[in-house]
Each structure stands twice: as C-alpha cells, then as structure tokens.
C-alpha atoms as a PDB file:
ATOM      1  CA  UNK A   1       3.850 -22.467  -5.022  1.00  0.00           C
ATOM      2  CA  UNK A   2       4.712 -22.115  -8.768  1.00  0.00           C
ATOM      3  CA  UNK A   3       2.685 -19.572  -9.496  1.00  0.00           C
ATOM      4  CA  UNK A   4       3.952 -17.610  -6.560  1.00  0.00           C
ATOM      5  CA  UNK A   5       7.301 -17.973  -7.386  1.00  0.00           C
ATOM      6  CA  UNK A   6       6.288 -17.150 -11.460  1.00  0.00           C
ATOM      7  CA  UNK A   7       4.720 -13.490  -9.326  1.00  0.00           C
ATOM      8  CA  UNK A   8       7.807 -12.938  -7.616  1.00  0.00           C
ATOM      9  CA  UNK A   9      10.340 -13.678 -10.257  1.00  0.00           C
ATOM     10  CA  UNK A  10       8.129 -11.188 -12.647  1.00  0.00           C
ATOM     11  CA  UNK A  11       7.794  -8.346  -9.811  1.00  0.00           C
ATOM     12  CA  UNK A  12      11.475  -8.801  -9.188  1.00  0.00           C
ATOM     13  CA  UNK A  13      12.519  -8.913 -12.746  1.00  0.00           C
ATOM     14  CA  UNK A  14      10.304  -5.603 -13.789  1.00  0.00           C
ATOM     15  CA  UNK A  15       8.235  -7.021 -16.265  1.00  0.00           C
ATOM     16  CA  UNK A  16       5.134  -5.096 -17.660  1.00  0.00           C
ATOM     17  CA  UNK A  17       6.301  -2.267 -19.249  1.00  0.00           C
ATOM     18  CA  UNK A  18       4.722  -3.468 -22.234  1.00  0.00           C
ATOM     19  CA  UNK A  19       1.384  -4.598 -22.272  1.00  0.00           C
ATOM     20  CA  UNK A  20       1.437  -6.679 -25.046  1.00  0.00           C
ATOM     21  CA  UNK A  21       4.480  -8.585 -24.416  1.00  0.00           C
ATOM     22  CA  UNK A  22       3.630  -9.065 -20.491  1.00  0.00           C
ATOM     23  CA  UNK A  23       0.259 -10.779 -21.225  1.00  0.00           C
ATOM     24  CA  UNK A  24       1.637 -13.373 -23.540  1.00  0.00           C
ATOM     25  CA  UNK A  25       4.821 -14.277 -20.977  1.00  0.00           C
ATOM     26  CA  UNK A  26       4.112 -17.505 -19.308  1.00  0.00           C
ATOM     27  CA  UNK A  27       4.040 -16.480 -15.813  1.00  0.00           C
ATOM     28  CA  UNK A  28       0.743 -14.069 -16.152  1.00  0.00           C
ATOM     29  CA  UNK A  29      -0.726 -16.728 -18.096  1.00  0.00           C
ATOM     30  CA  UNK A  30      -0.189 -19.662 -15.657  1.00  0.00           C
ATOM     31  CA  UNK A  31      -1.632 -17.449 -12.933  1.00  0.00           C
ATOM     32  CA  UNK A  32      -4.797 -16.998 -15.045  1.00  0.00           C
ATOM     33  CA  UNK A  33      -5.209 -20.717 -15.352  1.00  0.00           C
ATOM     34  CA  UNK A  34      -5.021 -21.165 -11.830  1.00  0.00           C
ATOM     35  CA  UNK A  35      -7.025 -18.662 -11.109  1.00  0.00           C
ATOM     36  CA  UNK A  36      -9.699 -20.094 -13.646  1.00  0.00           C
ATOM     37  CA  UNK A  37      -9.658 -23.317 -12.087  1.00  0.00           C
ATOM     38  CA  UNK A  38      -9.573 -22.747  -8.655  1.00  0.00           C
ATOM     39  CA  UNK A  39     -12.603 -20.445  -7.932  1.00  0.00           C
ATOM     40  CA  UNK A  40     -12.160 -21.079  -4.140  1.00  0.00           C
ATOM     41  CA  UNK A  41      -9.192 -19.899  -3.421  1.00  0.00           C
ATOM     42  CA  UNK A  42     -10.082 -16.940  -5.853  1.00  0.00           C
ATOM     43  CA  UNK A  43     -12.941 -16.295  -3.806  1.00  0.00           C
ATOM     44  CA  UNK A  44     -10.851 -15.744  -1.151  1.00  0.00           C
ATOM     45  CA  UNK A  45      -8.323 -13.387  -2.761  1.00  0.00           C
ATOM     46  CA  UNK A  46     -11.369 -11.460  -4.027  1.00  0.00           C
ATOM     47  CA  UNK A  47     -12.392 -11.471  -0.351  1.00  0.00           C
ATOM     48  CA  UNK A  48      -8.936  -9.917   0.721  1.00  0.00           C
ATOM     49  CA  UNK A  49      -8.486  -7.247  -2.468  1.00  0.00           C
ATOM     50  CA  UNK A  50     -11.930  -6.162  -2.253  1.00  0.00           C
ATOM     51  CA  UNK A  51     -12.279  -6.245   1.584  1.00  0.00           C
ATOM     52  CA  UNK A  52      -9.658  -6.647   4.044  1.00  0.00           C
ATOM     53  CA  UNK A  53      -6.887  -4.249   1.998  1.00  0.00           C
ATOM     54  CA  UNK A  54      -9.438  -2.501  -0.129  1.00  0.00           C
ATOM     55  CA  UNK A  55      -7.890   0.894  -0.441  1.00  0.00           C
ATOM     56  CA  UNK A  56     -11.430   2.536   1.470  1.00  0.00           C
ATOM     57  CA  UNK A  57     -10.411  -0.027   3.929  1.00  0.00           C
ATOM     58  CA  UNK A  58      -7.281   1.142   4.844  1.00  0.00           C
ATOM     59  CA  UNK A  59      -7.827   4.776   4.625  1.00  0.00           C
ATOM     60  CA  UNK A  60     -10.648   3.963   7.410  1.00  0.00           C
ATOM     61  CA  UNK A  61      -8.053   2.261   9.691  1.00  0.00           C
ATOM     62  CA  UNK A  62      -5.843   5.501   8.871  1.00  0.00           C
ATOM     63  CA  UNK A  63      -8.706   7.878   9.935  1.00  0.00           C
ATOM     64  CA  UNK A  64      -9.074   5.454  12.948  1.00  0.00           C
ATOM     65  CA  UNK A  65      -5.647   6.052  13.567  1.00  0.00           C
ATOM     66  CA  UNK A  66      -5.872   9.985  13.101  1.00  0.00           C
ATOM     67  CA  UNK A  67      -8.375  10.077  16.048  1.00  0.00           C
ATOM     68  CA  UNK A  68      -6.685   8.455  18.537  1.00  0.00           C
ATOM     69  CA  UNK A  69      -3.832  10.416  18.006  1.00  0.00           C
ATOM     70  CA  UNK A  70      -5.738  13.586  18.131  1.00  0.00           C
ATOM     71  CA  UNK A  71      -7.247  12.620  21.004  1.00  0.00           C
ATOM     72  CA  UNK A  72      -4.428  11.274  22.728  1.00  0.00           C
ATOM     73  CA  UNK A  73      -2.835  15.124  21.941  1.00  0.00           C
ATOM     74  CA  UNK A  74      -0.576  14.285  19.360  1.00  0.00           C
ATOM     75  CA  UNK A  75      -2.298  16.748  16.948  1.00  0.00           C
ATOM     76  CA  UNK A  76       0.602  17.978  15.044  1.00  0.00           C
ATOM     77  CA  UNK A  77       1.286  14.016  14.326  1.00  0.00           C
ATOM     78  CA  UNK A  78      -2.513  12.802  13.685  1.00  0.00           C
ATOM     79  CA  UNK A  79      -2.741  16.274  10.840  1.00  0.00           C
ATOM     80  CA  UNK A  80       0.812  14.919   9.389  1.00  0.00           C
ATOM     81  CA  UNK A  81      -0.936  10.943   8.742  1.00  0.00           C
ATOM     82  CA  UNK A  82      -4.321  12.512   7.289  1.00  0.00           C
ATOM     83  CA  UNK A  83      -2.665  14.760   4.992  1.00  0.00           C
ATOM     84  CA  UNK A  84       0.264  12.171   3.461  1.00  0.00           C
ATOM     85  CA  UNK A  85      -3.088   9.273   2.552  1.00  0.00           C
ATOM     86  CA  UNK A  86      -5.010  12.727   0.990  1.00  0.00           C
ATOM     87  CA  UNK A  87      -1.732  13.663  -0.899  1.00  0.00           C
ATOM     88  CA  UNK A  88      -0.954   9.849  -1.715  1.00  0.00           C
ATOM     89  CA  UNK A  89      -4.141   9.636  -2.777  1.00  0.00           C
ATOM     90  CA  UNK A  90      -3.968  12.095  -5.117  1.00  0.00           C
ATOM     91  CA  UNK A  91      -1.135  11.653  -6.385  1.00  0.00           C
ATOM     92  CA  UNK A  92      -2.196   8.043  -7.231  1.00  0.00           C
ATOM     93  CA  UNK A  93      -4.793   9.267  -9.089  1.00  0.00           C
ATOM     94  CA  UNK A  94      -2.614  11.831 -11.074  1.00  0.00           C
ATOM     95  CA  UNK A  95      -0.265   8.910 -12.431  1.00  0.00           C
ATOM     96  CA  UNK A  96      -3.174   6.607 -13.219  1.00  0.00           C
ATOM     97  CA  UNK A  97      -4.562   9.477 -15.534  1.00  0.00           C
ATOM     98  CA  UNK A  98      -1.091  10.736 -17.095  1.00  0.00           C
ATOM     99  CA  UNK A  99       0.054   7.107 -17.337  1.00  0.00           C
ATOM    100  CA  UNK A 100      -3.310   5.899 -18.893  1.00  0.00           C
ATOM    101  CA  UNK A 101      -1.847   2.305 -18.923  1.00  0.00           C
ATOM    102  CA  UNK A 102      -4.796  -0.056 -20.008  1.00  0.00           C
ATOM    103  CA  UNK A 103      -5.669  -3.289 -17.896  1.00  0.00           C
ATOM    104  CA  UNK A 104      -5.154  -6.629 -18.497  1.00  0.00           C
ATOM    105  CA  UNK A 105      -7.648  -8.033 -20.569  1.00  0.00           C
ATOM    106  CA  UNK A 106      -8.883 -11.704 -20.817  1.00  0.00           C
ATOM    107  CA  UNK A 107     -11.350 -13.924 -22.172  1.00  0.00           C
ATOM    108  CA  UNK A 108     -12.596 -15.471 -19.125  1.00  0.00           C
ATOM    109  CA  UNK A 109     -11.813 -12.924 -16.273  1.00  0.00           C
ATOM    110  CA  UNK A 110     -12.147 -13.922 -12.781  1.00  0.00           C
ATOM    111  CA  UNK A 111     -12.468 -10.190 -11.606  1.00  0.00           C
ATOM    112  CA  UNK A 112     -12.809  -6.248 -12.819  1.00  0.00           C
ATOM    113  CA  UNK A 113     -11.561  -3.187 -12.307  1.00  0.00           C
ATOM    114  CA  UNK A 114     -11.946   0.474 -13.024  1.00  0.00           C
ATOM    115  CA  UNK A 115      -9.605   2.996 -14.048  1.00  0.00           C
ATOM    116  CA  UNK A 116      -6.368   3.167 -15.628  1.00  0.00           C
ATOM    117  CA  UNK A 117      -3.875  -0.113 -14.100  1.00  0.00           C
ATOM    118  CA  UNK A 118      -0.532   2.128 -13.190  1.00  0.00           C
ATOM    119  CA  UNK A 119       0.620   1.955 -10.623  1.00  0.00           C
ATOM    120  CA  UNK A 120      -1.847  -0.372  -8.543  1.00  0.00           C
ATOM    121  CA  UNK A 121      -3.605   1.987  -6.424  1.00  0.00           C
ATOM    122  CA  UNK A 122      -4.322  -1.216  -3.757  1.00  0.00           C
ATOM    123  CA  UNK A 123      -0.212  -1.635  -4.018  1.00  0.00           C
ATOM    124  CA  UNK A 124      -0.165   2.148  -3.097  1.00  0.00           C
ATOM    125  CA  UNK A 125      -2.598   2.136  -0.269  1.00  0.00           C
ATOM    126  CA  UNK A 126      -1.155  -0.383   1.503  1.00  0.00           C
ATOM    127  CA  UNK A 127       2.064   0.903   1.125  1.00  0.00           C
ATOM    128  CA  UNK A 128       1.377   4.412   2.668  1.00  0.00           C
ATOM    129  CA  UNK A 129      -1.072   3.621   5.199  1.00  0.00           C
ATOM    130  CA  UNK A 130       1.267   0.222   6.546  1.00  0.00           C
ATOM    131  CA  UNK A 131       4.382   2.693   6.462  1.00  0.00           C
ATOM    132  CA  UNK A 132       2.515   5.255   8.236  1.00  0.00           C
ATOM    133  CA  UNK A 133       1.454   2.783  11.438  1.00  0.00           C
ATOM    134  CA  UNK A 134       4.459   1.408  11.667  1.00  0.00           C
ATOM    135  CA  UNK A 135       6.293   5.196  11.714  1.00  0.00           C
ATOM    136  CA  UNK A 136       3.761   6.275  14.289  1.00  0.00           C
ATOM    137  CA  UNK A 137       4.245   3.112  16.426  1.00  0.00           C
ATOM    138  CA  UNK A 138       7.274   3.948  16.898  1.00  0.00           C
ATOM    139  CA  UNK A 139       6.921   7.641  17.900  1.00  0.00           C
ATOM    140  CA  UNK A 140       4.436   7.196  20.427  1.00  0.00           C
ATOM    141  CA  UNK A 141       4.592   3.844  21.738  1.00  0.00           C
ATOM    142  CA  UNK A 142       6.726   2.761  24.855  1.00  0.00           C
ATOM    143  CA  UNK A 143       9.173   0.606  25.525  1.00  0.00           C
ATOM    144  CA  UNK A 144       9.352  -2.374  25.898  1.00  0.00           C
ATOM    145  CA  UNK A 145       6.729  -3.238  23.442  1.00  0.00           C
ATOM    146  CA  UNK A 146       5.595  -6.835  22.393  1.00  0.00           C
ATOM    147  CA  UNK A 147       3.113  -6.038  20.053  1.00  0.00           C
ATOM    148  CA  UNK A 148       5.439  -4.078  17.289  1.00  0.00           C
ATOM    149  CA  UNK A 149       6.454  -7.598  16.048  1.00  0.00           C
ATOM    150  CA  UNK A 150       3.291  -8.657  15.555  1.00  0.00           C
ATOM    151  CA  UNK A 151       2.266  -5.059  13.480  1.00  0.00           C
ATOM    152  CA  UNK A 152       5.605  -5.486  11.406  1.00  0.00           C
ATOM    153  CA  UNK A 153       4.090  -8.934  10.850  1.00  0.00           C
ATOM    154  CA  UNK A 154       1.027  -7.945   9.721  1.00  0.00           C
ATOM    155  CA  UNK A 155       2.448  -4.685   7.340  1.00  0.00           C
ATOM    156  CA  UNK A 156       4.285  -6.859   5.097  1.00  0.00           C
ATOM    157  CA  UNK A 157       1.782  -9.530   5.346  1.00  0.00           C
ATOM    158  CA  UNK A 158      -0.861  -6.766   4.079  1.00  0.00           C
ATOM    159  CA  UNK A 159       1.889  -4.889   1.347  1.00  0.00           C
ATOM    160  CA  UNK A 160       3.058  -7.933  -0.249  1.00  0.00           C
ATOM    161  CA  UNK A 161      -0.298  -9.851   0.121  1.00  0.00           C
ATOM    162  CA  UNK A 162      -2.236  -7.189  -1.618  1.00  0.00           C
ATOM    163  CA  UNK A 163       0.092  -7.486  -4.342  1.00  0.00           C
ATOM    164  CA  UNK A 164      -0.302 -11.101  -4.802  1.00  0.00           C
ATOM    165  CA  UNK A 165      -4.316 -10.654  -5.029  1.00  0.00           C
ATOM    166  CA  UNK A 166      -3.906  -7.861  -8.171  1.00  0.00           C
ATOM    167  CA  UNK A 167      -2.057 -10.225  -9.787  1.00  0.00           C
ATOM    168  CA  UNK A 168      -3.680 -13.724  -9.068  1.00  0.00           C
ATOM    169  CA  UNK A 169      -6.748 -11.540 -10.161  1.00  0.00           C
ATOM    170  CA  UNK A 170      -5.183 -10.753 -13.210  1.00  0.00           C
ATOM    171  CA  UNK A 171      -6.494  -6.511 -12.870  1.00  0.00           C
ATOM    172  CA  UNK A 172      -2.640  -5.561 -12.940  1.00  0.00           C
ATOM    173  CA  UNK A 173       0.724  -5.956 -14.621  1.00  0.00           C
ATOM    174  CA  UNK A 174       3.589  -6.820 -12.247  1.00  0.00           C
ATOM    175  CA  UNK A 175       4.956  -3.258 -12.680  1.00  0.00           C
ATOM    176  CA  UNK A 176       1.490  -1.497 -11.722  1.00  0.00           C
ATOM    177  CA  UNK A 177       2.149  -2.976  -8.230  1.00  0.00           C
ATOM    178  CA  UNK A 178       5.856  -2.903  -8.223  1.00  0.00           C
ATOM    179  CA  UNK A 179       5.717   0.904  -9.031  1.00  0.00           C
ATOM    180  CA  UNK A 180       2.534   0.910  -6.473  1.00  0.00           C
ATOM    181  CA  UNK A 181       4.516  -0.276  -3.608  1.00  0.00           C
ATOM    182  CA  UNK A 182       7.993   2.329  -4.667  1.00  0.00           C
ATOM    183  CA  UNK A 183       5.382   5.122  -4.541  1.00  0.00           C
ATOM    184  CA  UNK A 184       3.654   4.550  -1.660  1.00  0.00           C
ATOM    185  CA  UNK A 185       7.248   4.027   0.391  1.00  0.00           C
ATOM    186  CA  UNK A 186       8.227   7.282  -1.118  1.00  0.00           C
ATOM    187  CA  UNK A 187       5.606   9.141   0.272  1.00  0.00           C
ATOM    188  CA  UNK A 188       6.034   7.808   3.684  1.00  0.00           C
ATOM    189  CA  UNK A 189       9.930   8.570   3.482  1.00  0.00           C
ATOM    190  CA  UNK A 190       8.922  12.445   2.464  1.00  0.00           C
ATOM    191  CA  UNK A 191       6.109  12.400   5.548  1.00  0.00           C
ATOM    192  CA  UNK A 192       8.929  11.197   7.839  1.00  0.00           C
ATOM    193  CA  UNK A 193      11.437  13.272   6.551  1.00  0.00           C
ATOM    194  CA  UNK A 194       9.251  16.903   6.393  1.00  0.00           C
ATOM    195  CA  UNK A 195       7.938  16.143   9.802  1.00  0.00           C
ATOM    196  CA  UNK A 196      11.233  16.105  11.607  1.00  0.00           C
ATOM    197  CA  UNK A 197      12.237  18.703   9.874  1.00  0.00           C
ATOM    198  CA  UNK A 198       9.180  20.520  10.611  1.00  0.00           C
ATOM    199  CA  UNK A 199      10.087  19.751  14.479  1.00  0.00           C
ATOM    200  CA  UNK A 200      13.546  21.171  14.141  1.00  0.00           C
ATOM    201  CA  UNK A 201      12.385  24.450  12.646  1.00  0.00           C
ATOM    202  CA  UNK A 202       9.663  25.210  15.336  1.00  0.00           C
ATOM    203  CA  UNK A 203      10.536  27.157  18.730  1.00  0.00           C
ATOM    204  CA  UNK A 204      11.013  25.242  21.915  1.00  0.00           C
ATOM    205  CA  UNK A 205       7.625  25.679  23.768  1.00  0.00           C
ATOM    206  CA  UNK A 206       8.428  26.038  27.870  1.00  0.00           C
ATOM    207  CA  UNK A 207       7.388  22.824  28.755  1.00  0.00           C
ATOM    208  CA  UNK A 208       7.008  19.347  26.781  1.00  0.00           C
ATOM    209  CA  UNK A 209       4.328  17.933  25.961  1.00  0.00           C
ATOM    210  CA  UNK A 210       3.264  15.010  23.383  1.00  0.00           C
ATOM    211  CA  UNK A 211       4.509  15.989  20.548  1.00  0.00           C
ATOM    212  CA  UNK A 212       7.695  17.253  21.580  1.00  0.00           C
ATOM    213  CA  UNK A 213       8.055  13.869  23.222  1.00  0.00           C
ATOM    214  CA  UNK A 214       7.583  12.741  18.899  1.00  0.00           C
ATOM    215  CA  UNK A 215      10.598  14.250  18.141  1.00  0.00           C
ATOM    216  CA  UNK A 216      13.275  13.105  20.740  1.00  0.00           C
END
C-alpha cells in the first residue's frame, strides 16, 4: 500500500525529468526493495507487463477488433482503429529515439528492457488501444448495454495497471509512463476528432447504412 501510494504521489507530482535525481528519491528506491524481496508478487507483475498488456498483446486485441468491425460493415470505422495503433505506434517510436532517455539502472534488477525509457511505450499502448474500444463501444453498440461498465472497468484497470508494473519493475521513470499515458489519450482524442469530421465532410449516400449509423 506504501509503495503504491510512493507510485502515485511520484506520477502525480511529475518526477523523472532527471534521471539522476529520480533514482536516488526514496519512492523509486522503496519500490526496488520491495520488488527485490518479494519475487512472487514480481512474478506476477512480470506476468501482466510481459503478457496480459504487453504492447503485441494489445495491438492483437486491436486487430481482433478491426475484423469484426470490418466484417460487421463498419469499414470506414475498423480502417480509422488500424491506422491510429500504426500511427501511435510510430510515433512512440519517434519520441523514444529523439528523446533517447536512458533506463533505470540497478544493481540487482528484477527485470529488462530494450530501447530508449520515454515515454513508456506499454503506458502508450494501453492508452490508445483502451481509448479506442471504449470510443468504438460506444458507436456501435446498443442501448441499453450492461457490459460497457464492465469494459470501462477493465480500461482503467489495464491503463493504470500497466503503469504500476513499469514501475514496480523498475524499467521506467514515473514520467516515461505519465507522458506514455498523455500521448496515447492524445492520439485517441485526434482519431475521434478527424473521424467525425471526416463524416461531416462526406456526401449523404441515399440510404444509411452502418457507418452512417457511427456518426448520428
């Protein structure tokens, strides 16, 4: 619960635009310890950052996502979620190389990573793809629907729990993921935001069909 708390007041406060002075602030190294001495539980987090919200992971359930809408004739829709995680995606990758931000480093690490550390490119994935579902649950499903609690649930279980692994596994700064999450929100908000307008801007076809049904 401390070390949680330590995470949050960190994230929330900015911290980590210095490598050096981040890594010797008492919250990143009490998080450390913990990790050190608990393998279980950092087993488990390993299981979760490197499995259930590895970035492949989610762009899979995107792609999943992609072909039922294709199928389903929302094509427009299903080309607009493909191409945001490709652009997200590279942008990502852009940062990480301009940014160059080293890892953390420790003497006893409980986990690795590759690449530069900003912004968290788990953070990022989770962000876009988690933004996307819930945007597209809401365009095309029908009301009244129980299950959008339970998807909201699990979103911002998956954003901020993703998070929480990069940092308990000490392969990020609090600002890779902060800046991860801002990102990946940012791209959703331009995906929304282009594909109305992309709706407005295109002639009325005679009769409706799924995607006009997107747009009302």
């Amino acid at each position: 619960m401390g070390g949680g708390l330590a995470v949050l007041g960190r994230v929330l406060g900015g911290a980590g635009g210095a490598p050096g002075l981040t890594r010797a602030r008492a919250g990143d190294e009490a998080l450390h310890r913990s990790a050190v001495a608990h393998p279980g539980f950092t087993r488990v987090n390993r299981v979760f950052s490197d499995w259930v919200w590895d970035p492949w992971t989610l762009r899979a359930l995107a792609l999943v996502v992609v072909v039922l809408l294709a199928r389903s004739g929302h094509r427009r829709l299903a080309w607009w979620v493909a191409g945001t995680v490709v652009a997200a995606a590279g942008v990502q990758q852009a940062v990480k190389s301009l940014v160059g931000r080293d890892r953390p480093e420790w003497r006893d690490p409980v986990d690795s990573a590759a690449f530069a550390a900003f912004p968290s490119g788990h953070a990022m994935t989770a962000a876009v793809v988690c933004g996307l579902l819930l945007w597209v649950a809401a365009l095309v499903g029908r009301e009244p629907w129980r299950g959008w609690g339970t998807l909201a649930g699990l979103a911002v279980v998956s954003v901020l729990g993703v998070g929480w692994t990069r940092l308990y596994l000490g392969v990020h700064w609090p600002s890779d993921v902060l800046a991860g999450w801002l990102m990946g929100w940012c791209c959703v908000a331009v995906a929304v935001l282009s594909y109305r307008r992309s709706l407005d801007r295109r002639p009325l076809p005679a009769g409706p069909g799924p995607d006009e049904e997107e747009g009302t």
